[in-house]
N, C-alpha and C. Protein backbone atom coordinates (compact mmCIF):
# COMPACT_ATOMS: atom_id res chain seq x y z
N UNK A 1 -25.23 -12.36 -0.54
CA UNK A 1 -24.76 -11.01 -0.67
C UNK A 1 -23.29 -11.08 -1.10
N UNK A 2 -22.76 -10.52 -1.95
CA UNK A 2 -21.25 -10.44 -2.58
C UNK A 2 -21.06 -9.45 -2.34
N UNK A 3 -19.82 -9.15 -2.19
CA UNK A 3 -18.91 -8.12 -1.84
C UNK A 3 -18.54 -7.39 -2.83
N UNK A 4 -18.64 -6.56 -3.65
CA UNK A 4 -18.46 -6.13 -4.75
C UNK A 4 -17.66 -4.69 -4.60
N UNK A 5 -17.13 -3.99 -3.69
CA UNK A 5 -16.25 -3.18 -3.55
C UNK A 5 -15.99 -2.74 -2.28
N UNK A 6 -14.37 -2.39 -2.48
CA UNK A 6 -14.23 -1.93 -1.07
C UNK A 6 -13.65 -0.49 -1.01
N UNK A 7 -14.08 0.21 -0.21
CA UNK A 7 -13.05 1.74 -0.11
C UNK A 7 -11.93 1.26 -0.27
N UNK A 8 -11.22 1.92 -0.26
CA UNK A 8 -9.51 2.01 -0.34
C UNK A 8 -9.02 3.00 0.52
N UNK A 9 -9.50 4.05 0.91
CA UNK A 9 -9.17 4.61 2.03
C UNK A 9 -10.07 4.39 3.33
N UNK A 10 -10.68 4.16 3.48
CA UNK A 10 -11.99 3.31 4.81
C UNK A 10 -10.44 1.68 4.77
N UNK A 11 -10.11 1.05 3.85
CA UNK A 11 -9.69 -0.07 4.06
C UNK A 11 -8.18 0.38 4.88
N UNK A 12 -7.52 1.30 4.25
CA UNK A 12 -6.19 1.82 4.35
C UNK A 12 -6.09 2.43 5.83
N UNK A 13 -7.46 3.32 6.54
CA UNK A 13 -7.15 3.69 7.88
C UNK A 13 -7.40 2.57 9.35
N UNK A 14 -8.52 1.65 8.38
CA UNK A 14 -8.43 0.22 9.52
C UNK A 14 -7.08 -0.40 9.75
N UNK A 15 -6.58 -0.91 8.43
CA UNK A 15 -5.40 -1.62 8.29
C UNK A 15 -4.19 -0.71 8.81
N UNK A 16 -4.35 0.33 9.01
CA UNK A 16 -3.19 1.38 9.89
C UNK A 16 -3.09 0.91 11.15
N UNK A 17 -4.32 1.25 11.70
CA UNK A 17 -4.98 0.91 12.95
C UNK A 17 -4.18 -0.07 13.21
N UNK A 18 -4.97 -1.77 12.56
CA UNK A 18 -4.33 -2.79 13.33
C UNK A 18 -2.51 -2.88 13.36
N UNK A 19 -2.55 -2.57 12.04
CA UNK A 19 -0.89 -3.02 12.35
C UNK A 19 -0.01 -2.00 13.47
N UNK A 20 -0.60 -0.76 13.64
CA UNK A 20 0.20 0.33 14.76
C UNK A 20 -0.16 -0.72 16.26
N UNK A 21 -1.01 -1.50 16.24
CA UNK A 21 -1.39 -2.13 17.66
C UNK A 21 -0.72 -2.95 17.34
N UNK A 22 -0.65 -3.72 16.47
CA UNK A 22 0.24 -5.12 16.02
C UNK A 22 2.11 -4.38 16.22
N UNK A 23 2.12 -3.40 15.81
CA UNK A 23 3.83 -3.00 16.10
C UNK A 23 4.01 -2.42 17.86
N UNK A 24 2.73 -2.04 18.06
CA UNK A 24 3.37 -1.42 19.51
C UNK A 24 3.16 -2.89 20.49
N UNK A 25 3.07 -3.99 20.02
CA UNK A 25 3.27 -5.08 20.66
C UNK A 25 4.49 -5.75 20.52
N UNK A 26 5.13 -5.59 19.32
CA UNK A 26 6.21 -6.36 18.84
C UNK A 26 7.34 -4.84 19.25
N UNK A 27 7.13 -3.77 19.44
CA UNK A 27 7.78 -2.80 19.83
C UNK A 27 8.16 -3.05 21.44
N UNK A 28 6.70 -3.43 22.88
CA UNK A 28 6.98 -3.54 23.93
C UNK A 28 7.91 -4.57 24.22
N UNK A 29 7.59 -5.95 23.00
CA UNK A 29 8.51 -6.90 23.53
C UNK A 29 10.09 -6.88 23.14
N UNK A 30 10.17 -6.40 21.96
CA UNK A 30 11.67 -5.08 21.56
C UNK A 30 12.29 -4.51 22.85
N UNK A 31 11.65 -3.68 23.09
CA UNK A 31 12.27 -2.92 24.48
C UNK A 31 12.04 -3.57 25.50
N UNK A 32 11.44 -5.00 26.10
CA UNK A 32 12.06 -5.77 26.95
C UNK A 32 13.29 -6.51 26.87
N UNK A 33 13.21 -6.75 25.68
CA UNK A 33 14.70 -7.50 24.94
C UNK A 33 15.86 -6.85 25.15
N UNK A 34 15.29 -5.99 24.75
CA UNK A 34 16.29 -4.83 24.74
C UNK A 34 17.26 -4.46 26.12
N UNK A 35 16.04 -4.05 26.80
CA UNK A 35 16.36 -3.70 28.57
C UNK A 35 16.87 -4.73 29.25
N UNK A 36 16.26 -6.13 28.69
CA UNK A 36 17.12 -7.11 29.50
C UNK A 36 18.05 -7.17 28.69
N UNK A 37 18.81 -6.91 28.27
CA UNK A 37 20.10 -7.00 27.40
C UNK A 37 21.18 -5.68 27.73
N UNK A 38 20.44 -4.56 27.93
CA UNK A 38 20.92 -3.45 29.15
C UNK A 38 21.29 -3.87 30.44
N UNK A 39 21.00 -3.98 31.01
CA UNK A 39 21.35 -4.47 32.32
C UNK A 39 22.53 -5.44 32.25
N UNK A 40 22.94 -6.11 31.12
CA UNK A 40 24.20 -7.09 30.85
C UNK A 40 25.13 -6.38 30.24
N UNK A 41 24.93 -5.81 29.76
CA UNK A 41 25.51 -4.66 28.97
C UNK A 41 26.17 -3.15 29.57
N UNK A 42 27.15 -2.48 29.45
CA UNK A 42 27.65 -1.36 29.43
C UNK A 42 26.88 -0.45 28.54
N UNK A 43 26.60 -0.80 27.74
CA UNK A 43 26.20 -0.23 26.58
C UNK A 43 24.77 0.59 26.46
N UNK A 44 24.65 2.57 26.94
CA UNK A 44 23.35 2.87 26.88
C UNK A 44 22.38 2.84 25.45
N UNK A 45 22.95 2.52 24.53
CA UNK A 45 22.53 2.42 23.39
C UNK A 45 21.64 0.88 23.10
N UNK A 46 21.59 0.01 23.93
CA UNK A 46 20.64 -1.77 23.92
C UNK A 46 19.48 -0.74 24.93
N UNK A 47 19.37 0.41 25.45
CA UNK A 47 18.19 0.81 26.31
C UNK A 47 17.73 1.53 25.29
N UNK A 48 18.15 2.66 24.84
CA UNK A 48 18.14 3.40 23.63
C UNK A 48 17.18 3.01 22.50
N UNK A 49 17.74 1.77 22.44
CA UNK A 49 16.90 0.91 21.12
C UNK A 49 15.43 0.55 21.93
N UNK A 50 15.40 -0.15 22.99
CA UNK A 50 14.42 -0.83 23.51
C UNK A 50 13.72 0.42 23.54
N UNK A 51 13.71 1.79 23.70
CA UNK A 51 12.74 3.04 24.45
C UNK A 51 12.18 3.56 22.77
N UNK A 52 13.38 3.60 21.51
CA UNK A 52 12.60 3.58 20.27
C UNK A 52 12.06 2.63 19.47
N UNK A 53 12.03 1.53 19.92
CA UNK A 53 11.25 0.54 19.41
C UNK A 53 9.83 0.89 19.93
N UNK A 54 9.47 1.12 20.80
CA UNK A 54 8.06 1.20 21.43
C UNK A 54 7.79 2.39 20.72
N UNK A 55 8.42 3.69 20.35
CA UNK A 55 8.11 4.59 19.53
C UNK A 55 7.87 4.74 17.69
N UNK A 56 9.10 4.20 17.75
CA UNK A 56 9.18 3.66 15.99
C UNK A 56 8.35 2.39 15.34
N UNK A 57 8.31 1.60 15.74
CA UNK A 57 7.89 0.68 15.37
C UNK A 57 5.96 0.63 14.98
N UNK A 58 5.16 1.00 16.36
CA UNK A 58 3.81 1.47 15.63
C UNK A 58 3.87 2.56 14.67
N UNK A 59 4.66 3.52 14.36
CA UNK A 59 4.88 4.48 13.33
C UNK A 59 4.78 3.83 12.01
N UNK A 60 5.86 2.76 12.47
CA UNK A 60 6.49 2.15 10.80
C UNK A 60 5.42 0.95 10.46
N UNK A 61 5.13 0.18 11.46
CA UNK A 61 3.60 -0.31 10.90
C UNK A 61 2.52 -0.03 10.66
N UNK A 62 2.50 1.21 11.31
CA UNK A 62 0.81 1.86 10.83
C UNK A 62 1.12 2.15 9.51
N UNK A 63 2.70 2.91 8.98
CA UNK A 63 2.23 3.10 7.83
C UNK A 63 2.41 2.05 6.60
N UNK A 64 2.89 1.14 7.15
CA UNK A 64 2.72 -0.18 6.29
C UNK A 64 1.52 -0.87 6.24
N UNK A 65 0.94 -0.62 7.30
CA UNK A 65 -0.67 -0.67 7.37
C UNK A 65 -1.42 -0.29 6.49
N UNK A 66 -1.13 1.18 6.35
CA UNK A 66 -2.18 2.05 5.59
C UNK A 66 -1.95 1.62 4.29
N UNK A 67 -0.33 1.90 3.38
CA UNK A 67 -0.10 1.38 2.14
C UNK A 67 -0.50 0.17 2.07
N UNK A 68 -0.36 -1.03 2.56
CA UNK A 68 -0.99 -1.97 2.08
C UNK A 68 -2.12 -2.35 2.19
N UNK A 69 -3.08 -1.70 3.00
CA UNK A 69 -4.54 -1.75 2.72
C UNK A 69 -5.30 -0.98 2.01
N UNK A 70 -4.45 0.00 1.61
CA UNK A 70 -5.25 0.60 0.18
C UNK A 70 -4.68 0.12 -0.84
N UNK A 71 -3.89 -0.49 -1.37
CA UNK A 71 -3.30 -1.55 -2.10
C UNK A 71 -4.18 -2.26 -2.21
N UNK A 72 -4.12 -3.12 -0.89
CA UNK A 72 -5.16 -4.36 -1.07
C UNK A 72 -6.21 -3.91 -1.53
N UNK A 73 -7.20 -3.12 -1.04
CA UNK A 73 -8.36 -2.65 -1.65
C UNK A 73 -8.73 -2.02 -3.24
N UNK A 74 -7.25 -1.82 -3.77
CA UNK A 74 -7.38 -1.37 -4.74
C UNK A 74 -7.20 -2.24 -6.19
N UNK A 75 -6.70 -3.49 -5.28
CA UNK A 75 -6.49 -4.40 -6.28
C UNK A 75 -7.63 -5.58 -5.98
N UNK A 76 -8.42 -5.77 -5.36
CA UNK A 76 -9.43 -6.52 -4.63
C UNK A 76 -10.75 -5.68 -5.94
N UNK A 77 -10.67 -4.52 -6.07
CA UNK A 77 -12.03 -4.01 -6.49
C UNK A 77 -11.43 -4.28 -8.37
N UNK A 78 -10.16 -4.31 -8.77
CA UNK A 78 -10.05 -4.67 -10.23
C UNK A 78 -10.03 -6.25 -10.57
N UNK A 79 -9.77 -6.88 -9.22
CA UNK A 79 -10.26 -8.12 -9.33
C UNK A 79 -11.47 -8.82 -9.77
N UNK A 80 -12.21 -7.55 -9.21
CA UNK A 80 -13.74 -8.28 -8.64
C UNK A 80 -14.36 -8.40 -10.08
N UNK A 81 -13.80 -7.42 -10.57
CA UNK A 81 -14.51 -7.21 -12.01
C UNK A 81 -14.38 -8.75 -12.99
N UNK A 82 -13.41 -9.00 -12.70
CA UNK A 82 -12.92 -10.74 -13.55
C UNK A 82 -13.39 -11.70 -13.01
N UNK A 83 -13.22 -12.09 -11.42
CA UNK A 83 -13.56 -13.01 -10.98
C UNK A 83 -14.54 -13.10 -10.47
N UNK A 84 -15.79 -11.72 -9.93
CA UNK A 84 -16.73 -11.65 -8.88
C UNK A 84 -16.06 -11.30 -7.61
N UNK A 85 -17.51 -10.98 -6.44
CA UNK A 85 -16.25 -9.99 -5.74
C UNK A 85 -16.48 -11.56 -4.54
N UNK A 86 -16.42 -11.03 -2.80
CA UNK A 86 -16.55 -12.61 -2.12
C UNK A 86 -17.88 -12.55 -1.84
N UNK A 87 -18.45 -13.88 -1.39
CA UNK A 87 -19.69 -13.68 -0.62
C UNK A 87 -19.50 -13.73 0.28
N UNK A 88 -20.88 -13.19 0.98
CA UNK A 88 -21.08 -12.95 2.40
C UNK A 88 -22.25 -13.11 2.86
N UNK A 89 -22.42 -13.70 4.00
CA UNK A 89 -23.56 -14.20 4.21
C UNK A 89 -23.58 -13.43 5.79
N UNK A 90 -24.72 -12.91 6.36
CA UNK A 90 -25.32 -12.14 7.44
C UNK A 90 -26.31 -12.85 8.13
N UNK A 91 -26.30 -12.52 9.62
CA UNK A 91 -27.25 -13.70 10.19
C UNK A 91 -28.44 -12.32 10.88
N UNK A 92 -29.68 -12.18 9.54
CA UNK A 92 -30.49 -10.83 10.25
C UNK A 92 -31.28 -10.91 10.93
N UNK A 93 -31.36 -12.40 11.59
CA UNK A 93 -32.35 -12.74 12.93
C UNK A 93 -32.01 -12.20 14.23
N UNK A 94 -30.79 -12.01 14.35
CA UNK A 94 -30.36 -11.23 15.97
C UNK A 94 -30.55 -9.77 15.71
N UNK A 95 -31.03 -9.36 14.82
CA UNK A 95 -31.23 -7.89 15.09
C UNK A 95 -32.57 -7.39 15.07
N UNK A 96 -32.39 -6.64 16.24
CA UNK A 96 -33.72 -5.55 15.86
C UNK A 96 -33.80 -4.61 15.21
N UNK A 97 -34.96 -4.44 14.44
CA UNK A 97 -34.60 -3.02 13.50
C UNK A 97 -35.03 -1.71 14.34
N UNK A 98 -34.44 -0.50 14.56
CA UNK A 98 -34.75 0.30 15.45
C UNK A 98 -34.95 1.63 14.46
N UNK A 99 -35.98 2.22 15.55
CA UNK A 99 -36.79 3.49 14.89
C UNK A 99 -35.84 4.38 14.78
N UNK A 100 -35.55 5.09 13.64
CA UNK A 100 -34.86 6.17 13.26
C UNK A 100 -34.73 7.29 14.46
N UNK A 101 -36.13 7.73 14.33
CA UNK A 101 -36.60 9.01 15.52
C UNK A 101 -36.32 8.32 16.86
N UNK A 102 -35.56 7.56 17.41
CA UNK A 102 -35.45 6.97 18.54
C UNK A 102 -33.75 7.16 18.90
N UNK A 103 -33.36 6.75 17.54
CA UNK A 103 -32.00 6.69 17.57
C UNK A 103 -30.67 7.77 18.22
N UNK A 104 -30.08 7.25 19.07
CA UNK A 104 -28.78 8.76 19.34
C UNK A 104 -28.11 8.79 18.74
């Protein structure tokens, strides 16, 4: 089975997704840095940063997320046309096929 196209917006709201989880991780450990660097500090502005990092940061990666996965997808499907798209191979022995009229 080859892969022969991908949405670009289906690709663009996954890739939001991960990277907003991928920044609000690199955001929590920001504002630990941060806070422990407050506490040494006079300075309310090293807390400041640490409390908008956990805010800003999944913002600014989701939407680096999104642009570059509809990017990617958009240059992945003019690719495919030159080179072929990838394969993919599926393992359809673990599944059962289930009755439509059954289904929720």
């Amino acid at each position: 089975m080859i892969l022969k196209r991908i949405g670009p917006f289906s690709c663009a709201k996954v890739s939001a997704v991960l990277y907003a989880i991928l920044g609000l991780i690199i955001g929590l450990v920001f504002s630990l840095i941060a806070l422990a660097g407050a506490f040494a500090s006079d300075s309310p502005a090293a807390a400041l940063f640490g409390v908008g990092a956990v805010i800003m940061f999944p913002i600014l990666y989701g939407c680096i997320g999104f642009i570059s996965g509809a990017l990617s997808a958009w240059l992945y499907n003019r690719v495919v046309g030159w080179i072929g798209g990838i394969e993919v191979e599926f393992d359809q022995g673990s599944i059962a096929p289930q009755d439509p009229s059954t289904a929720a």
